[in-house]
C-alpha atoms as a PDB file:
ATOM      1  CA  UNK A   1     -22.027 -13.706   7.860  1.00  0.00           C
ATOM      2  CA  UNK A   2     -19.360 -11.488   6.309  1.00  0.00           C
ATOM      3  CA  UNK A   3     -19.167 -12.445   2.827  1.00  0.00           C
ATOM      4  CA  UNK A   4     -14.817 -11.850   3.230  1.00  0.00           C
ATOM      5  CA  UNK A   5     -14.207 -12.629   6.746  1.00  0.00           C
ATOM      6  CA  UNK A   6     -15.286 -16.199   6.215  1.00  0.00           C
ATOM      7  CA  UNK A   7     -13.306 -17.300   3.787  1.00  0.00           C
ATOM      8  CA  UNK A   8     -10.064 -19.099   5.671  1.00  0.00           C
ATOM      9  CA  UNK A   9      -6.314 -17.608   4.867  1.00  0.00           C
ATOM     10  CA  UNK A  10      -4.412 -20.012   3.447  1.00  0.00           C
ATOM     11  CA  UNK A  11      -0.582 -20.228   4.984  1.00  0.00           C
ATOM     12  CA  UNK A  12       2.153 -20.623   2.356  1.00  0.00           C
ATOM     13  CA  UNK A  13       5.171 -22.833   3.201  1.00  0.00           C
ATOM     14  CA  UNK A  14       7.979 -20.833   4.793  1.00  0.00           C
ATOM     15  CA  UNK A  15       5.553 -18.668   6.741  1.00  0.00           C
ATOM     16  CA  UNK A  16       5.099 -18.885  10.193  1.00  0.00           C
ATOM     17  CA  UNK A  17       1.567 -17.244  12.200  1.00  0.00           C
ATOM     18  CA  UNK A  18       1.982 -16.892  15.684  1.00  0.00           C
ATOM     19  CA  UNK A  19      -1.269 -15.625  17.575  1.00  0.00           C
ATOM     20  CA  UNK A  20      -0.781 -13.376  20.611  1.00  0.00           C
ATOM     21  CA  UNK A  21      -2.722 -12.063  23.497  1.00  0.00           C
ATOM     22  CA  UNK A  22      -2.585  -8.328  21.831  1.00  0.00           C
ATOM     23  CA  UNK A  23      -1.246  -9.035  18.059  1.00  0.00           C
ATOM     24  CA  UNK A  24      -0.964 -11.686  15.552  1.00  0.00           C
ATOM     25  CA  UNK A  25       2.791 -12.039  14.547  1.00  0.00           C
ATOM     26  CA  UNK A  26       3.137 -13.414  10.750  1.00  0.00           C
ATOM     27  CA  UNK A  27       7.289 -14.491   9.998  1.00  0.00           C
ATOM     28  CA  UNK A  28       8.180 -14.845   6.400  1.00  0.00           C
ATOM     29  CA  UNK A  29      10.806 -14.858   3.992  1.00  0.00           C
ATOM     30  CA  UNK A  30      10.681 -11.054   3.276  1.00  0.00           C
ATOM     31  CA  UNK A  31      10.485  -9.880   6.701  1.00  0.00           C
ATOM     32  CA  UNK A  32       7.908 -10.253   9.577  1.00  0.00           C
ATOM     33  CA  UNK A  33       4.593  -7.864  10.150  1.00  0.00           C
ATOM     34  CA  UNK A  34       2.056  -7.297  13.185  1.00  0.00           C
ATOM     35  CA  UNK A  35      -1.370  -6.513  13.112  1.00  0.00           C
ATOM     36  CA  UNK A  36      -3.332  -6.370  16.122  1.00  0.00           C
ATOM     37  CA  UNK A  37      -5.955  -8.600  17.825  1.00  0.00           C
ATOM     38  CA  UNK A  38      -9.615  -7.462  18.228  1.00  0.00           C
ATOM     39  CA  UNK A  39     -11.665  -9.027  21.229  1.00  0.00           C
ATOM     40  CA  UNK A  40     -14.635  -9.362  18.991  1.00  0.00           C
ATOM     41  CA  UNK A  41     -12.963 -11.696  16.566  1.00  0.00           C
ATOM     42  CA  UNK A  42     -11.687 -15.414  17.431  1.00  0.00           C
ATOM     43  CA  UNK A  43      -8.425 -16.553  15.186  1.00  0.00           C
ATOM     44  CA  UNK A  44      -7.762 -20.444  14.562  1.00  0.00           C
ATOM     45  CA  UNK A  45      -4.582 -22.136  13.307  1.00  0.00           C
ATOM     46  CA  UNK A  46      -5.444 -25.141  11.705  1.00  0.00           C
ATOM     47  CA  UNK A  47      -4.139 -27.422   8.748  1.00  0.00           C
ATOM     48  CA  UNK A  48      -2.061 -24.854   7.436  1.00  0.00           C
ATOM     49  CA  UNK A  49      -4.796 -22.469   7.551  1.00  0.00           C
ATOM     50  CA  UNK A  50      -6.058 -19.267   9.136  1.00  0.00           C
ATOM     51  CA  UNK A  51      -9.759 -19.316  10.273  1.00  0.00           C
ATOM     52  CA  UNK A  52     -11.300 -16.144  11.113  1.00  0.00           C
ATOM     53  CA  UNK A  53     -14.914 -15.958  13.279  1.00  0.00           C
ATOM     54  CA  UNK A  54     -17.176 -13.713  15.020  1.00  0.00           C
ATOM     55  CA  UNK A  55     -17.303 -13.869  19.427  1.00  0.00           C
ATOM     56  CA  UNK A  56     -20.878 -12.519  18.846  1.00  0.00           C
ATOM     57  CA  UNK A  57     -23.159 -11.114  16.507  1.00  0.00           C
ATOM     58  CA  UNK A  58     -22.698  -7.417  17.297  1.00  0.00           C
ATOM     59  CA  UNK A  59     -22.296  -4.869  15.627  1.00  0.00           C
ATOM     60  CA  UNK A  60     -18.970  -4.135  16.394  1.00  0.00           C
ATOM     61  CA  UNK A  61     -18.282  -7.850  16.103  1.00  0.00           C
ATOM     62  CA  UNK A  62     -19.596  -7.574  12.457  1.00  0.00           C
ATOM     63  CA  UNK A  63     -17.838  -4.911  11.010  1.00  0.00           C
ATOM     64  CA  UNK A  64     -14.427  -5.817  12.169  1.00  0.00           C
ATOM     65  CA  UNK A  65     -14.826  -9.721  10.818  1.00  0.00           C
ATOM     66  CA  UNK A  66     -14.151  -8.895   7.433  1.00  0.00           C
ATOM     67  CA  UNK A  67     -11.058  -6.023   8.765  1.00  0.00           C
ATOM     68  CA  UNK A  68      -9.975  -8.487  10.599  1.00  0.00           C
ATOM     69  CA  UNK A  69      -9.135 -10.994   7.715  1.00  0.00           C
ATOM     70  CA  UNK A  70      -8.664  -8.840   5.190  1.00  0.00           C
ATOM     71  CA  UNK A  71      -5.415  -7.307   7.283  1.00  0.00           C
ATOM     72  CA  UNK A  72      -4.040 -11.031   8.089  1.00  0.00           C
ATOM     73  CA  UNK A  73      -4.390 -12.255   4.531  1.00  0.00           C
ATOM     74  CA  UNK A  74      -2.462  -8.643   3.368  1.00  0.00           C
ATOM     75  CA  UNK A  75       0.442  -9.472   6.104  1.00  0.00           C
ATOM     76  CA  UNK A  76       0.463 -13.111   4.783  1.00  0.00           C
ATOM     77  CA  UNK A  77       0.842 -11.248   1.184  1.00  0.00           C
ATOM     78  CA  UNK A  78       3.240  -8.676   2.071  1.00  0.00           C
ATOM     79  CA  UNK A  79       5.497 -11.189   3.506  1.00  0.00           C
ATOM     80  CA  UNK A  80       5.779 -13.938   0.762  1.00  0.00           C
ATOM     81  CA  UNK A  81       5.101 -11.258  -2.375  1.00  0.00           C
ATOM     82  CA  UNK A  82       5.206  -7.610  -0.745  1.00  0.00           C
ATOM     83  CA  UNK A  83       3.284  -4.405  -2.797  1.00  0.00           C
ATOM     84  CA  UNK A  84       4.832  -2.230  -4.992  1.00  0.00           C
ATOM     85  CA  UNK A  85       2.894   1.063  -6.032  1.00  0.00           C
ATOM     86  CA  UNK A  86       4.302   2.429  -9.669  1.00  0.00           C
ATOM     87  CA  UNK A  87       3.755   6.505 -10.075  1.00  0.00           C
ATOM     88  CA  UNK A  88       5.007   8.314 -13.100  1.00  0.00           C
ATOM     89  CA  UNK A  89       6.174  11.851 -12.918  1.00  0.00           C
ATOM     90  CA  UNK A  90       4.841  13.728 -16.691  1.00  0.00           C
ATOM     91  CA  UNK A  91       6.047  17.018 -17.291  1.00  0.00           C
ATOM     92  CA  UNK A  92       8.588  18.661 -19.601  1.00  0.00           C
ATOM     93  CA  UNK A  93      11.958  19.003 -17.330  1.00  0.00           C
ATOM     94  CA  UNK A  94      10.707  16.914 -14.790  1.00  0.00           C
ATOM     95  CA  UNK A  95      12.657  14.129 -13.310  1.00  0.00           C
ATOM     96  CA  UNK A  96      12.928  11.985 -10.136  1.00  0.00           C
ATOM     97  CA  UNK A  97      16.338   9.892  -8.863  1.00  0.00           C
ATOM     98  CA  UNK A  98      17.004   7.512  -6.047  1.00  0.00           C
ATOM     99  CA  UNK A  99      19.890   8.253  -3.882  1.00  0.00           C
ATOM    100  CA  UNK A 100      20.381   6.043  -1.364  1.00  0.00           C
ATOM    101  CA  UNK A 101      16.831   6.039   1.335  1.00  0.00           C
ATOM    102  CA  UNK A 102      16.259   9.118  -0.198  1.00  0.00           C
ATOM    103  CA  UNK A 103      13.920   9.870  -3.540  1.00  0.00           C
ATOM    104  CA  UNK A 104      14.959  13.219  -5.078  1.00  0.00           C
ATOM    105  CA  UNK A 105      11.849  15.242  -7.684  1.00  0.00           C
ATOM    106  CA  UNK A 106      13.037  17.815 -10.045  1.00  0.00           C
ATOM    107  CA  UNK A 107       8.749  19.353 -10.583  1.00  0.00           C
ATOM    108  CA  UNK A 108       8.937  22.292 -11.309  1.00  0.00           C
ATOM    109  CA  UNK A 109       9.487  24.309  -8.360  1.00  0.00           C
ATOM    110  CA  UNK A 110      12.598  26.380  -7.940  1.00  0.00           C
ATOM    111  CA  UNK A 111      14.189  23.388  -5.994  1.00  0.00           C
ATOM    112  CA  UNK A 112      14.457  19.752  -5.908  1.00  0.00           C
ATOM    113  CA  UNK A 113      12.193  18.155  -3.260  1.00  0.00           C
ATOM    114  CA  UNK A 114      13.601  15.492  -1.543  1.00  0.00           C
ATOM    115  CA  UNK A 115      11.668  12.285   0.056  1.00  0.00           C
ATOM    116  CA  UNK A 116      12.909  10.767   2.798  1.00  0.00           C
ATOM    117  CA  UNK A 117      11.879   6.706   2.724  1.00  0.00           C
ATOM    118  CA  UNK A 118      10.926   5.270   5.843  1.00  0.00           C
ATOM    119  CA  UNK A 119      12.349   1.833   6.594  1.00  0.00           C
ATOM    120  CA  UNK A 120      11.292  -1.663   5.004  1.00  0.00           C
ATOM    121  CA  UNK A 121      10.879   0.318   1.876  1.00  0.00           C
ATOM    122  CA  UNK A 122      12.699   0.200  -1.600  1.00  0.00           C
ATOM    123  CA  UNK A 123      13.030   2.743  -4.519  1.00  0.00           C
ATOM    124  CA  UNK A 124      13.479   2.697  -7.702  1.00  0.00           C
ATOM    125  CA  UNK A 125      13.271   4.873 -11.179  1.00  0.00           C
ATOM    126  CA  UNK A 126      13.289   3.426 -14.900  1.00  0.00           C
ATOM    127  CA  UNK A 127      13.198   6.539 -16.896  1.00  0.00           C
ATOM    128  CA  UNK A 128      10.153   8.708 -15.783  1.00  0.00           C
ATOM    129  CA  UNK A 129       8.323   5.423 -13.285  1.00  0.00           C
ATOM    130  CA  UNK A 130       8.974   5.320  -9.900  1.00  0.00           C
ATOM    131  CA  UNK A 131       8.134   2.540  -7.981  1.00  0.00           C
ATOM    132  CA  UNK A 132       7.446   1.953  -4.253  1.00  0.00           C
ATOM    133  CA  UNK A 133       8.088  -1.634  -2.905  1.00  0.00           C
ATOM    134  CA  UNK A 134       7.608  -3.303   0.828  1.00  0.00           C
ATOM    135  CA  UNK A 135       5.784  -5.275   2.569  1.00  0.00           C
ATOM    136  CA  UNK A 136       3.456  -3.526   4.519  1.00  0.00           C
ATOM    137  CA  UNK A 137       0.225  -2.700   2.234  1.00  0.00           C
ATOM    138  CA  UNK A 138      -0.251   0.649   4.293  1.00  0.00           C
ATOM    139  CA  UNK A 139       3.418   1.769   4.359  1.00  0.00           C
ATOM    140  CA  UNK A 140       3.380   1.414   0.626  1.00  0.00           C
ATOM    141  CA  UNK A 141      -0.032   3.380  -0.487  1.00  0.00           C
ATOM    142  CA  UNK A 142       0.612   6.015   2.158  1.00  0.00           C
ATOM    143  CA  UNK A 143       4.342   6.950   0.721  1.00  0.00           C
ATOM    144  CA  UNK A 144       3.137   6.886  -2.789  1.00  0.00           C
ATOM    145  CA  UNK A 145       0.305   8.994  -1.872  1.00  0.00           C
ATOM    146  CA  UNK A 146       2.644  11.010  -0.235  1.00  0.00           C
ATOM    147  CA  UNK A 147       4.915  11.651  -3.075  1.00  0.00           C
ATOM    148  CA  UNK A 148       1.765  12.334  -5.710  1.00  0.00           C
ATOM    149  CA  UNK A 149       0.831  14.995  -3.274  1.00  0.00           C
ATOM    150  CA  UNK A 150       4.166  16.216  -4.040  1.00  0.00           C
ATOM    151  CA  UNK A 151       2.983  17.542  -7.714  1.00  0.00           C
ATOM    152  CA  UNK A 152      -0.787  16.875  -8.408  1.00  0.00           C
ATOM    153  CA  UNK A 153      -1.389  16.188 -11.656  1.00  0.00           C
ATOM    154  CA  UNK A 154      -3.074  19.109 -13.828  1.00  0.00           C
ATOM    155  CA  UNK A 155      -6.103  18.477 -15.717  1.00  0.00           C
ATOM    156  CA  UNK A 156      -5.311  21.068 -18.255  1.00  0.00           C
ATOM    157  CA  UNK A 157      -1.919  19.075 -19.692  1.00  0.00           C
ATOM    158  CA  UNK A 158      -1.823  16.507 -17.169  1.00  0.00           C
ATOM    159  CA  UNK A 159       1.960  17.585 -15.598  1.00  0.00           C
ATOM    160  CA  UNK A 160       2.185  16.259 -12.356  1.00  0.00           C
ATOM    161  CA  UNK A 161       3.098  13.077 -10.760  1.00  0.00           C
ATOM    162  CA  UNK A 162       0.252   9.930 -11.266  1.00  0.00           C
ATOM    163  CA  UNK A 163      -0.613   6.482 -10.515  1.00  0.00           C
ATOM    164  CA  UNK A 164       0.894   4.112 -13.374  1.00  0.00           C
ATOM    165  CA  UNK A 165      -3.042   3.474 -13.888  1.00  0.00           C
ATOM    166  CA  UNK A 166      -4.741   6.201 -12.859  1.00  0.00           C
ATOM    167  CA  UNK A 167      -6.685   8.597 -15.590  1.00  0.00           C
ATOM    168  CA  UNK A 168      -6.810  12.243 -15.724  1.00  0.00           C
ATOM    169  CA  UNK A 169      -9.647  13.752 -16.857  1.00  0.00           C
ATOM    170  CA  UNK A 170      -8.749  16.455 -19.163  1.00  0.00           C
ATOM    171  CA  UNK A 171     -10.272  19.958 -19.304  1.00  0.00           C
ATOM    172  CA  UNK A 172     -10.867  21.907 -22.994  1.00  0.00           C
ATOM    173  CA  UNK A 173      -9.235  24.977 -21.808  1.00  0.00           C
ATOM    174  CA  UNK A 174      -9.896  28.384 -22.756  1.00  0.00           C
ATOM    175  CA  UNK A 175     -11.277  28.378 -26.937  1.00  0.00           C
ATOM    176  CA  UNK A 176     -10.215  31.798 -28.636  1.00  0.00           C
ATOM    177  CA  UNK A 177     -13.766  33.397 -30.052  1.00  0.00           C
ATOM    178  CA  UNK A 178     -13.775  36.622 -31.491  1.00  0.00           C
END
């Protein structure tokens, strides 16, 4: 039994699951997200409560158990909390703005790169931090990642654009022996 998929989702107040033939449909008060339904995995709506089980004991029916829950619990998330992702742009000169749907980096290069945001997601900049905020868990790692790409951080200074808590590993450079 999958350690994850058989622990039950609990359903806060104000949100609304709705199980479908193809997708599950979860309403809440920041929005409303779909994930779909796999044939190998059952879904119950009891007692204010998701439960999660297995058709068979398969192999594909294993592995998408715990997939399976873990998905519904982070649409049950995203739309009572949402996910934020905070990067921070280092460098001397370097600077990022919001304008609008549309994130603007000053990195380095000989122009300003502009980011356009996709939709259900908010910007914005408090001195050298940007942060990404929605609902959908995806949406949100995949623009950050997006943006890092943007400027990879150096591992000689460590310029570049970063995860708030990611750590560079620094390299000594070149040492001067003669």
């Amino acid at each position: 039994m999958s350690r994850i998929g058989k622990n039950p989702i609990d359903i806060p107040s104000g949100v609304e699951v709705s199980v479908g033939a193809s997708e599950i449909q979860v309403k809440g008060p920041k929005g409303s997200l779909n994930t779909p339904v796999d044939p190998s995995v059952e879904y119950k709506v009891e007692d204010g409560k998701v439960y999660v089980s297995r058709v068979d004991d398969s192999r594909r029916s294993c592995g998408q158990h715990g997939l399976r829950r873990t998905l519904l619990a982070n649409c049950v998330d995203g739309v009572t909390k949402g996910f934020s992702k905070t990067l921070e742009v280092i460098g001397v000169g370097y600077k990022v703005s919001v304008q609008g749907k549309k994130i603007v980096l000053n990195v380095g290069y000989s122009h300003p790169v502009e980011f356009d945001l996709p939709a259900g997601l908010d910007a914005k900049v408090e001195g050298s931090k940007l942060t990404i905020e929605g609902i959908d868990k995806q949406l949100v790692g995949e623009v950050a990642a997006r943006i890092r790409r943007v400027r990879l951080p150096e591992p000689y200074k460590g310029k570049g654009i970063k995860y708030l808590d990611e750590v560079i590993r620094r390299k000594a450079g070149k040492s001067g022996s003669k």
